[in-house]
Protein backbone atom coordinates (compact mmCIF):
# COMPACT_ATOMS: atom_id res chain seq x y z
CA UNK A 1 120.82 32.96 104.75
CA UNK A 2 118.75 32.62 101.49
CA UNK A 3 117.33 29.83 100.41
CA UNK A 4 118.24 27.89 97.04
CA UNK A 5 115.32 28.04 94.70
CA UNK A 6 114.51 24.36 93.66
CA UNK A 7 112.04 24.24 90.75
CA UNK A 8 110.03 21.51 89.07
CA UNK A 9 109.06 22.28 85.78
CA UNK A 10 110.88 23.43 83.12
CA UNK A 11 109.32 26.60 82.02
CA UNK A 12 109.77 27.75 85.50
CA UNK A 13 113.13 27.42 85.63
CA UNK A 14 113.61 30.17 83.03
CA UNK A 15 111.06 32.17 84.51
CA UNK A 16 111.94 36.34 85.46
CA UNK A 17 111.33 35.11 89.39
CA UNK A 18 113.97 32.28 88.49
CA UNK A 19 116.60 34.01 86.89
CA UNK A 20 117.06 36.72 89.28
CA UNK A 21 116.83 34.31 92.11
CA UNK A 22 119.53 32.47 90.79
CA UNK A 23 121.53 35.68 90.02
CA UNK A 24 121.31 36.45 93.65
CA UNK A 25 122.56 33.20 94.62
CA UNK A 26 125.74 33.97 92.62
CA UNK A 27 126.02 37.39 94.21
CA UNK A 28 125.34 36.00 97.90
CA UNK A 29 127.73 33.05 97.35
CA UNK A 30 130.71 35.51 95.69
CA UNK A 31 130.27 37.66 98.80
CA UNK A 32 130.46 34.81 101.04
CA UNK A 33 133.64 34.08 99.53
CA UNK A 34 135.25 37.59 99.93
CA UNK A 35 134.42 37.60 103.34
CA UNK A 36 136.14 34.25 103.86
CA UNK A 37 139.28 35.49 102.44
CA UNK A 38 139.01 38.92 104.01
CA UNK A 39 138.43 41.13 100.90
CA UNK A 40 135.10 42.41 102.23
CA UNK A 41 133.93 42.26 106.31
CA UNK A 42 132.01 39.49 107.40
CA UNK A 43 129.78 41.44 109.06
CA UNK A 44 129.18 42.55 105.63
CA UNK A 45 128.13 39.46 104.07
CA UNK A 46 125.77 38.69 107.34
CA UNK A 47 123.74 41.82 106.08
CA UNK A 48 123.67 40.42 102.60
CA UNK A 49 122.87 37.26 103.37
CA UNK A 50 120.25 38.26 105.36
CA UNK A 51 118.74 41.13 103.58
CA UNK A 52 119.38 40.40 100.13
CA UNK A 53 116.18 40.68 97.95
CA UNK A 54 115.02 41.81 94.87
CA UNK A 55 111.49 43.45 93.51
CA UNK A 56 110.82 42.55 89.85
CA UNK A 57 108.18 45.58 89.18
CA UNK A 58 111.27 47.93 90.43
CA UNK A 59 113.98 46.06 88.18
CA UNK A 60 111.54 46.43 85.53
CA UNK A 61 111.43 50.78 85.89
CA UNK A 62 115.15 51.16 86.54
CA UNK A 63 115.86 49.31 83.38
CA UNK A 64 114.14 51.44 81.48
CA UNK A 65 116.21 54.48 82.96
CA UNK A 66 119.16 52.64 82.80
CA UNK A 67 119.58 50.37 79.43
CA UNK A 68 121.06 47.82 81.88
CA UNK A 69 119.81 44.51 83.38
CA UNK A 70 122.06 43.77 85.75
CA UNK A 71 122.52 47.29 86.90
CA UNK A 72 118.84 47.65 87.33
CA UNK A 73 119.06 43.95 89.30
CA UNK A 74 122.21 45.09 91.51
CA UNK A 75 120.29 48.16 92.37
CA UNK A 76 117.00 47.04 93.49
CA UNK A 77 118.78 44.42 95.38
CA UNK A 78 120.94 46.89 96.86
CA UNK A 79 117.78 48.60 98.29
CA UNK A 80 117.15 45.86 100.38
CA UNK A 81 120.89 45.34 102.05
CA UNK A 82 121.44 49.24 102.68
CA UNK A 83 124.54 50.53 103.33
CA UNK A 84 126.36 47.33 102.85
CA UNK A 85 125.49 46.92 99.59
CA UNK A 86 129.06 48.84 98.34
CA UNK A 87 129.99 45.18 98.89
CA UNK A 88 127.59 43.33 96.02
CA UNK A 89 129.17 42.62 93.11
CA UNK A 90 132.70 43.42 94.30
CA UNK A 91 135.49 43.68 91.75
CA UNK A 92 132.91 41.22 89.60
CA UNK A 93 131.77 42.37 85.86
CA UNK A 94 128.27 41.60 85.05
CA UNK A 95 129.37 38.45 82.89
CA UNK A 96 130.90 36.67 86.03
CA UNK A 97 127.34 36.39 87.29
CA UNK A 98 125.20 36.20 83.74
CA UNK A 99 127.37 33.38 82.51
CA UNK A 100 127.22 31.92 86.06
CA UNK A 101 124.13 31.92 86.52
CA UNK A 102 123.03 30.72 82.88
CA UNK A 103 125.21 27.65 83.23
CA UNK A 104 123.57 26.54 86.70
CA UNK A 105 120.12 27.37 85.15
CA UNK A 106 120.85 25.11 82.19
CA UNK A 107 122.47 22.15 84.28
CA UNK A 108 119.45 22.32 86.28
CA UNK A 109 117.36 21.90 83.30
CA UNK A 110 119.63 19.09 82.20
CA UNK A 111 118.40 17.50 85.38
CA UNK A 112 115.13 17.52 84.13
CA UNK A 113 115.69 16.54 80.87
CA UNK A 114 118.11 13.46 81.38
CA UNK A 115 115.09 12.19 84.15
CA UNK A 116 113.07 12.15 81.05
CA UNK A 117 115.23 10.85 78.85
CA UNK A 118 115.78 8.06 81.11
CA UNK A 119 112.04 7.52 81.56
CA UNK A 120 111.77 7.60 77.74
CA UNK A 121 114.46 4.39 77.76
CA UNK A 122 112.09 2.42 80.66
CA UNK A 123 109.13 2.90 78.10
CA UNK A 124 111.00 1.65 75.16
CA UNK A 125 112.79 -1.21 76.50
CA UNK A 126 108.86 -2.11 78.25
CA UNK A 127 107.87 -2.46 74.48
CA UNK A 128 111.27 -4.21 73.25
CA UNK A 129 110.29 -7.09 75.45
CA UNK A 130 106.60 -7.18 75.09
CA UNK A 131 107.48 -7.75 71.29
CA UNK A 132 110.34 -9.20 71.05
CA UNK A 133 109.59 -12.43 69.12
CA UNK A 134 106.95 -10.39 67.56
CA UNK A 135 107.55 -10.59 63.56
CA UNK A 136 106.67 -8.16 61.44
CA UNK A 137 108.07 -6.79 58.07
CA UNK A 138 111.48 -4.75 57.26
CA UNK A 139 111.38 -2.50 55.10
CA UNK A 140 114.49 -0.66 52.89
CA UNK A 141 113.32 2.21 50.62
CA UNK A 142 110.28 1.96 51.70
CA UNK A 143 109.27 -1.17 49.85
CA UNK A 144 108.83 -4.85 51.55
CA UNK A 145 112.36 -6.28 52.93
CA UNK A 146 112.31 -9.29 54.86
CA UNK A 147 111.28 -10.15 57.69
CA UNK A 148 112.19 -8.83 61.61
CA UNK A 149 110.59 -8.44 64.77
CA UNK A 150 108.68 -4.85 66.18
CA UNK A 151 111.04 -6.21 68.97
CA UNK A 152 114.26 -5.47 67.61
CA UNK A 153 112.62 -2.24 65.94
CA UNK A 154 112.74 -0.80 69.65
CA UNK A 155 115.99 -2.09 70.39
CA UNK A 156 117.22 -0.16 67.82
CA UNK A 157 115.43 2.63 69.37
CA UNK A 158 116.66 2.25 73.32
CA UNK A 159 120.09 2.29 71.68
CA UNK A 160 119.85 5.64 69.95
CA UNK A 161 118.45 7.34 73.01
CA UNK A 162 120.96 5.43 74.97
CA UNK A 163 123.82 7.00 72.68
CA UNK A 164 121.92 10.58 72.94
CA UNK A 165 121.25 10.48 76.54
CA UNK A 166 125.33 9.78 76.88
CA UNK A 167 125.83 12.36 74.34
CA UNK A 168 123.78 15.16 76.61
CA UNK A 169 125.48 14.03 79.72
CA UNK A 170 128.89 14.63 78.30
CA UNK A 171 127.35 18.36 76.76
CA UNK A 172 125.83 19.18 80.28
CA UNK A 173 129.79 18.56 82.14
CA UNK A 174 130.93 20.71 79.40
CA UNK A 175 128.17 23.75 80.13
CA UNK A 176 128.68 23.10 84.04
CA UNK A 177 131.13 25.51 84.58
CA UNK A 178 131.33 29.21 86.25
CA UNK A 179 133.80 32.22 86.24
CA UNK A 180 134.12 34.96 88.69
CA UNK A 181 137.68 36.29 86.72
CA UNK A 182 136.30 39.82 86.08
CA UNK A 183 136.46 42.61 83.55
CA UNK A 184 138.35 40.60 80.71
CA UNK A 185 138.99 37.26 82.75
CA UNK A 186 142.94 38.19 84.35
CA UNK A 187 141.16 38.14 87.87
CA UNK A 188 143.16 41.50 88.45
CA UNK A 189 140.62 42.75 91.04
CA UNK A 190 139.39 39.34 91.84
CA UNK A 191 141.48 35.76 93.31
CA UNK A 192 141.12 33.12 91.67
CA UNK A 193 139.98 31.29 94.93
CA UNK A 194 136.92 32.98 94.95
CA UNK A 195 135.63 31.78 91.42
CA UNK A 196 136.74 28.24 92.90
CA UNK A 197 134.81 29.05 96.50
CA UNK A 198 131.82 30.26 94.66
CA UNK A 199 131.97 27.51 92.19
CA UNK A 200 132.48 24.39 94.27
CA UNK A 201 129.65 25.68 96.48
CA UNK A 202 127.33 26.00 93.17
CA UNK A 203 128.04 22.47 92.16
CA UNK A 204 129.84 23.88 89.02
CA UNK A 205 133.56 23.69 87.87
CA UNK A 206 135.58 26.91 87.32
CA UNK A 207 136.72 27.55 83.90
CA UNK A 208 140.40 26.35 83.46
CA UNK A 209 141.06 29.89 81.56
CA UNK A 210 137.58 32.57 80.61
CA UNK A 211 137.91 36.06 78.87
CA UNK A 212 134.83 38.39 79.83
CA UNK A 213 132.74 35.19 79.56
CA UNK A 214 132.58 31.70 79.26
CA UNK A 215 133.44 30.54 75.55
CA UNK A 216 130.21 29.86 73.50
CA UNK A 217 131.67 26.33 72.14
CA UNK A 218 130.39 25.03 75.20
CA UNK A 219 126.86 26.51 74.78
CA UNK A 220 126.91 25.65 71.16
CA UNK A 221 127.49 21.65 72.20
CA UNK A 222 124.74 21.58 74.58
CA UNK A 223 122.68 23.23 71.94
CA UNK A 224 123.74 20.36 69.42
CA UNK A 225 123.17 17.52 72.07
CA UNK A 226 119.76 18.54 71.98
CA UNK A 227 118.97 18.90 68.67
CA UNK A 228 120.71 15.52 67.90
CA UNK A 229 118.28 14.32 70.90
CA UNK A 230 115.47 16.02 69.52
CA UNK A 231 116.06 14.45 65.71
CA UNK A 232 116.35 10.99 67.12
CA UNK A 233 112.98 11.12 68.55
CA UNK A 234 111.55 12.88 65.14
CA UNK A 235 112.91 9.32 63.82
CA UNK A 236 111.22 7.20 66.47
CA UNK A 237 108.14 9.36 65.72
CA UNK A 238 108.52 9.31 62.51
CA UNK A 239 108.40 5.20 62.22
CA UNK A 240 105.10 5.13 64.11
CA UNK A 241 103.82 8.36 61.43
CA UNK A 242 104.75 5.75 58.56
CA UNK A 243 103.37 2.64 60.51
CA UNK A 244 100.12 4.21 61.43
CA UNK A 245 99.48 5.08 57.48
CA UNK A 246 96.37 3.08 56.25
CA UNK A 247 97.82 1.11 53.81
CA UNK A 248 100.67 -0.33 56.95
CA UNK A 249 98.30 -0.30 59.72
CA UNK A 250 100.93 -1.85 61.81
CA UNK A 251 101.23 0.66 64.77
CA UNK A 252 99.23 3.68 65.75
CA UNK A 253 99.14 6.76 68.54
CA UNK A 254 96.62 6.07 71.17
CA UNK A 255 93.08 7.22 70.51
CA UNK A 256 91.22 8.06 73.41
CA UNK A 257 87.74 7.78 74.26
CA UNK A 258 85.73 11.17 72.89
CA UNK A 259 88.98 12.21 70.67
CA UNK A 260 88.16 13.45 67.27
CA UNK A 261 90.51 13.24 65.01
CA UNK A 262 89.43 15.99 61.78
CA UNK A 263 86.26 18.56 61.71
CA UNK A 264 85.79 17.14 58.72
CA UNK A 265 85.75 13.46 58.56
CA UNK A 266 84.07 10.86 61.64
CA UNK A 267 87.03 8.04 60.47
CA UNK A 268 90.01 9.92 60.83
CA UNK A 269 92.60 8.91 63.87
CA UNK A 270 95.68 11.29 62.83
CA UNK A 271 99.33 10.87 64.13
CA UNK A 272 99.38 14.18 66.01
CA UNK A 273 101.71 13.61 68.50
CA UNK A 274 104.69 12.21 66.31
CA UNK A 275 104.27 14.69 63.93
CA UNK A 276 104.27 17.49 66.93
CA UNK A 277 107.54 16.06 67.90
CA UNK A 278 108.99 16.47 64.25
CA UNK A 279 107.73 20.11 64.02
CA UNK A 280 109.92 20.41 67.63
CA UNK A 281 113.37 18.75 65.95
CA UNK A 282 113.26 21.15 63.29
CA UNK A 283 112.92 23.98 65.37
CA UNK A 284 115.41 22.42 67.66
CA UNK A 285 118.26 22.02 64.72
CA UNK A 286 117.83 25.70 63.71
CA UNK A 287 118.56 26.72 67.02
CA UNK A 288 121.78 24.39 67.34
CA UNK A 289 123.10 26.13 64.09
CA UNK A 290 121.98 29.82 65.84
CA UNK A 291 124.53 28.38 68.88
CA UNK A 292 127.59 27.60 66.30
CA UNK A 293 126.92 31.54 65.15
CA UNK A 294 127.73 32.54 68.70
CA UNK A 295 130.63 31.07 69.31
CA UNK A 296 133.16 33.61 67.23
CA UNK A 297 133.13 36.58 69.34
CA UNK A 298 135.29 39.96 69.16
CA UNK A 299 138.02 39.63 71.27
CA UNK A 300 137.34 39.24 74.97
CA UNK A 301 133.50 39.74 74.31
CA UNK A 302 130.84 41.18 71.87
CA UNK A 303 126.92 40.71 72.81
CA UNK A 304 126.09 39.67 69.73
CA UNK A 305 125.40 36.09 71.32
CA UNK A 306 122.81 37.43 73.56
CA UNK A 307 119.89 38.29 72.09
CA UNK A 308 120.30 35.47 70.14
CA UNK A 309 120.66 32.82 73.54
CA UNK A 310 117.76 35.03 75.60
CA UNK A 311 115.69 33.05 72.73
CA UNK A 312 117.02 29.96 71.82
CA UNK A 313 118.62 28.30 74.99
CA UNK A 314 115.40 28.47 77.00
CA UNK A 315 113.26 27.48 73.87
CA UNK A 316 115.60 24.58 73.31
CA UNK A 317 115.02 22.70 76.52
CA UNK A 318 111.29 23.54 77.39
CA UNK A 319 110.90 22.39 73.82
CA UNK A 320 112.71 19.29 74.29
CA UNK A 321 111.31 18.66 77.64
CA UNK A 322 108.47 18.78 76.35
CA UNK A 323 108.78 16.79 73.58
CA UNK A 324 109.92 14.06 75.62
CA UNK A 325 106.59 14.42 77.42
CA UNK A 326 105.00 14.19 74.49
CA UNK A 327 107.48 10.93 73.18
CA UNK A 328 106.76 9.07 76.89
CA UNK A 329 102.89 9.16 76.35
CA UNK A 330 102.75 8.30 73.01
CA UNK A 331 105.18 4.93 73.55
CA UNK A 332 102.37 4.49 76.76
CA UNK A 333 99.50 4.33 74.61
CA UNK A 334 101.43 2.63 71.44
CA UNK A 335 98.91 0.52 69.69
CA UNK A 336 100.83 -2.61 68.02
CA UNK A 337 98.84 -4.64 65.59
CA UNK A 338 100.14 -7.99 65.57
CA UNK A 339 98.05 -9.36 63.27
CA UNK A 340 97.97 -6.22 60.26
CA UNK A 341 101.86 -7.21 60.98
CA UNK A 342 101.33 -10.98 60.20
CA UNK A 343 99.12 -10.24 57.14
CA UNK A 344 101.77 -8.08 55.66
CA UNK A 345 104.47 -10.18 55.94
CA UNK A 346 102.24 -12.66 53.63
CA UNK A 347 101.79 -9.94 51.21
CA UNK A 348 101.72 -11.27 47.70
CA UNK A 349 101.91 -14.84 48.90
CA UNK A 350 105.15 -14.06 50.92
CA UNK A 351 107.28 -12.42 48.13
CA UNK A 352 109.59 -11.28 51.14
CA UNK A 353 110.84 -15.09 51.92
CA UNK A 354 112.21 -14.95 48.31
CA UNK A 355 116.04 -14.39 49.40
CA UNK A 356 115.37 -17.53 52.21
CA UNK A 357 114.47 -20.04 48.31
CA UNK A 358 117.31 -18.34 46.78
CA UNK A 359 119.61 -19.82 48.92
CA UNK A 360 118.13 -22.94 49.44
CA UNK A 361 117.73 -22.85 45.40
CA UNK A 362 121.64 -22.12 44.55
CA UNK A 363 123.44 -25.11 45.54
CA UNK A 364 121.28 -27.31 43.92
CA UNK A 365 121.24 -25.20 40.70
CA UNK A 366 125.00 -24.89 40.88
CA UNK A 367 124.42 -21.04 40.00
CA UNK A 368 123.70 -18.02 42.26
CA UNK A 369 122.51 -15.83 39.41
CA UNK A 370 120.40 -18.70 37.49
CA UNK A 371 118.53 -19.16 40.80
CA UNK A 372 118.37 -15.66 40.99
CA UNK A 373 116.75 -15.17 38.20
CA UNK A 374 114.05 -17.95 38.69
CA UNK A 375 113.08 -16.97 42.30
CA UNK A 376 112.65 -13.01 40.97
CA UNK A 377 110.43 -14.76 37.74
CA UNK A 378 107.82 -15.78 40.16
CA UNK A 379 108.33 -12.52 42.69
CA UNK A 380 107.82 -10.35 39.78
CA UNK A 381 104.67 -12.27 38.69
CA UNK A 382 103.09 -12.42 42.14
CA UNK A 383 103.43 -8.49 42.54
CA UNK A 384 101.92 -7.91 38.99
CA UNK A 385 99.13 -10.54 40.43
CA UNK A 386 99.53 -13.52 38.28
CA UNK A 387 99.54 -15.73 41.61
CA UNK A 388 100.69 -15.64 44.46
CA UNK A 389 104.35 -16.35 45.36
CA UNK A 390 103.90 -18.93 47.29
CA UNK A 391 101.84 -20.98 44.87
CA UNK A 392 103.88 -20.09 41.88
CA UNK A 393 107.05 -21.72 43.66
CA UNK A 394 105.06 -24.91 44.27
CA UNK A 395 103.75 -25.34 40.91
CA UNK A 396 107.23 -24.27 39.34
CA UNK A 397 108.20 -27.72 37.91
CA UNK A 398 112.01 -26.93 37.57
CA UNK A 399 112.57 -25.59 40.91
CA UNK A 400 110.67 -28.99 42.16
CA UNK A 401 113.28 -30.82 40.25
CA UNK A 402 115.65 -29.05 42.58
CA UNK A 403 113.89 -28.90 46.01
CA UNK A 404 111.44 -31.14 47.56
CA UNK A 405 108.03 -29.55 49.02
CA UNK A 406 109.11 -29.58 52.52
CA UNK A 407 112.23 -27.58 51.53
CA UNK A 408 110.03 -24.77 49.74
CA UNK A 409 107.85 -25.28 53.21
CA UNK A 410 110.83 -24.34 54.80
CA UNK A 411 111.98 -21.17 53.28
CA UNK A 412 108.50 -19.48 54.34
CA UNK A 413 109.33 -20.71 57.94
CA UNK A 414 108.91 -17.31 60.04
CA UNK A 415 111.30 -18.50 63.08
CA UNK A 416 114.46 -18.83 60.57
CA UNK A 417 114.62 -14.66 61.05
CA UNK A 418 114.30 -14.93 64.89
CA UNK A 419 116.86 -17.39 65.83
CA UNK A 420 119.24 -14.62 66.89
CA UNK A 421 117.23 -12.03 68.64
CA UNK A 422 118.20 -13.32 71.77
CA UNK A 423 121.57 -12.98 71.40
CA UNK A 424 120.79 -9.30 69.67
CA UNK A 425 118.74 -8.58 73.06
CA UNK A 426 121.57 -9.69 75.28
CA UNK A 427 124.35 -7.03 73.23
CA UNK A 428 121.77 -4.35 73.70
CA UNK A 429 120.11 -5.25 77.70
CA UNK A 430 122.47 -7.83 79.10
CA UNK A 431 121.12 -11.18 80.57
């Protein structure tokens, strides 16, 4: 009986040793099949199970006779079984077992992936509750918002990947599937019981309806899932890229002990990682469009997907496996500097509280705008440094004929823009 060929890392998995190992599970199972329903002898099938084997080096010379994988695959192989060999392959066309065997390949690299993915969501939600109540600045544009915590910043996060990880999961059920329908997929020399035999026995569903092979749509999705995946950590990664800049300072990649971070200059600690992992999504999205290109085929089948998926469906999930690698070690050594957080918050005197004194400012006034207009006098002046915001509100004579001190004191009161993260926590983690 052979043995199913369990792997552990990803580049593996796609490996020459891999593929045809998984190509002669397809042919051993098909036969096994036949013999059940009495298309080939089971005594048959006990000689292929047995004997069936394959020698790279030789598949390697009788392709270059032949021009033909699979023929050069079904040969060696048949030099192991012998005479019973006129039973491999039976009624199949090469696509029954290529498009097999590249769906249970990529579902078992899905496996992989998703175990990441999921580890990637135990990191971040680690870091959502370490720093929950932790405040630090918003930002729109780029420029100084108001206030929010590096907390919710992560939550944000663990909901993303939570979307994309559901996203993959429903694109990994669609690529699950196998056909054994033959030449152009109306199972004239086949039954359709064996594609269901083989298939239930693979872990894989059949295809409700195939032509020579399975429809490319399905690759293309997969394909998509990850690049979607893959762009969602280039955002995550991107954040920390922005944070870590010198003028922010508020988070930064782990630096480890001995690291240097340019030839150059002794100071530098560079954002390697995250930008690594944006370098990957790009590669990943051009591949995802290289997918849609595959899916309009002539009539029952062209190969003018193939060459084109020898490249980018194995690229696509070592890359993203590894860039999940990649995403899990930087969120383990995230440096979070609470206090560079603090200190820009107070930037310019707290200019970002100024929306908290305009609306503690317009009922008193009796005008939205009018207040407006006197908070953003004093906002304006503190960023062209005339004072600082703070101060300029206090010594603001007409706003103190509005508000007493304690109600300026209050507007700059940092737990006002945390009073619902709890309940923001509970929407995204439960209790």
């Amino acid at each position: 009986m052979i043995k199913r060929y369990t792997l552990k890392e990803m580049g593996h998995l796609w490996s020459d040793e891999n593929k045809y190992r998984v190509w002669l599970e397809i042919e051993v199972e098909a036969a096994r099949a036949m013999a059940e329903k009495g298309i080939i002898p089971k005594k048959a099938f006990r000689t292929i199970a047995k004997k069936a084997n394959f020698d790279i080096n030789r598949i390697n010379k009788i392709e270059q006779e032949v021009n033909h994988d699979v023929i050069a695959f079904l040969t060696s192989v048949s030099e192991y079984i012998g005479e019973d060999a006129k039973y491999l392959h039976f009624g199949m066309t090469s696509s029954d077992m290529l498009d097999t065997s590249l769906s249970l390949i990529m579902k078992r690299a899905a496996e992989l992936i998703d175990e990441k993915i999921t580890i990637s969501l135990n990191e971040i939600k680690k870091l959502a509750l370490k720093y929950k109540f932790t405040p630090c600045i918003g930002r729109t544009h780029g420029v100084l918002a108001e206030p929010t915590t590096a907390g919710l910043k992560f939550a944000v996060w663990y909901t993303e990947l939570s979307r994309a990880q559901e996203r993959f999961r429903r694109a990994t059920e669609e690529i699950a599937v196998g056909m054994i329908s033959g030449a152009v997929g109306n199972f004239a020399n086949l039954d359709p019981n064996i594609e269901q035999a083989v298939c239930r026995r693979l872990k894989l569903k059949p295809a409700k309806v195939s032509t020579q092979v399975i429809q490319r749509d399905r690759h293309a999705s997969f394909l998509t899932a990850i690049a979607i995946l893959g762009s969602s950590l280039e955002k995550f990664a991107t954040e920390i890229r922005n944070l870590q800049r010198t003028e922010i300072g508020e988070m930064a990649e782990g630096f480890t002990k001995g690291q240097k971070g340019s030839s150059a200059m002794p100071h530098k600690k560079n954002p390697i990682t995250a930008e690594r992992i944006t370098g990957i999504a790009r590669m990943l999205r051009g591949y995802a469009v290289s997918a849609m290109e595959n899916i309009p085929l002539w009539h029952e089948r062209d190969i003018a997907h193939s060459s084109v998926e020898r490249v980018i469906i194995p690229d696509s999930t070592i890359l993203i496996d590894y860039g999940l690698e990649k995403f899990i070690g930087l969120l383990k050594g995230l440096v979070v500097d609470k206090k560079r957080m603090l200190e820009n918050i107070y930037f310019k005197g707290g200019v970002v509280f100024s929306q908290r004194l305009l609306l503690k400012l317009a009922a008193p006034v009796g005008s939205r705008d009018k207040a407006y207009r006197i908070v953003q006098r004093h906002a304006m002046a503190s960023q062209e440094d005339k004072g600082l915001f703070k101060d300029l509100v206090l010594s603001d004579k007409e706003i103190l004929s509005y508000l007493k001190v304690s109600e300026i004191e209050e507007c700059f009161d940092l737990t006002y823009y945390t009073k619902n993260v709890n309940k923001i926590f509970k929407r995204v983690f439960g209790k």
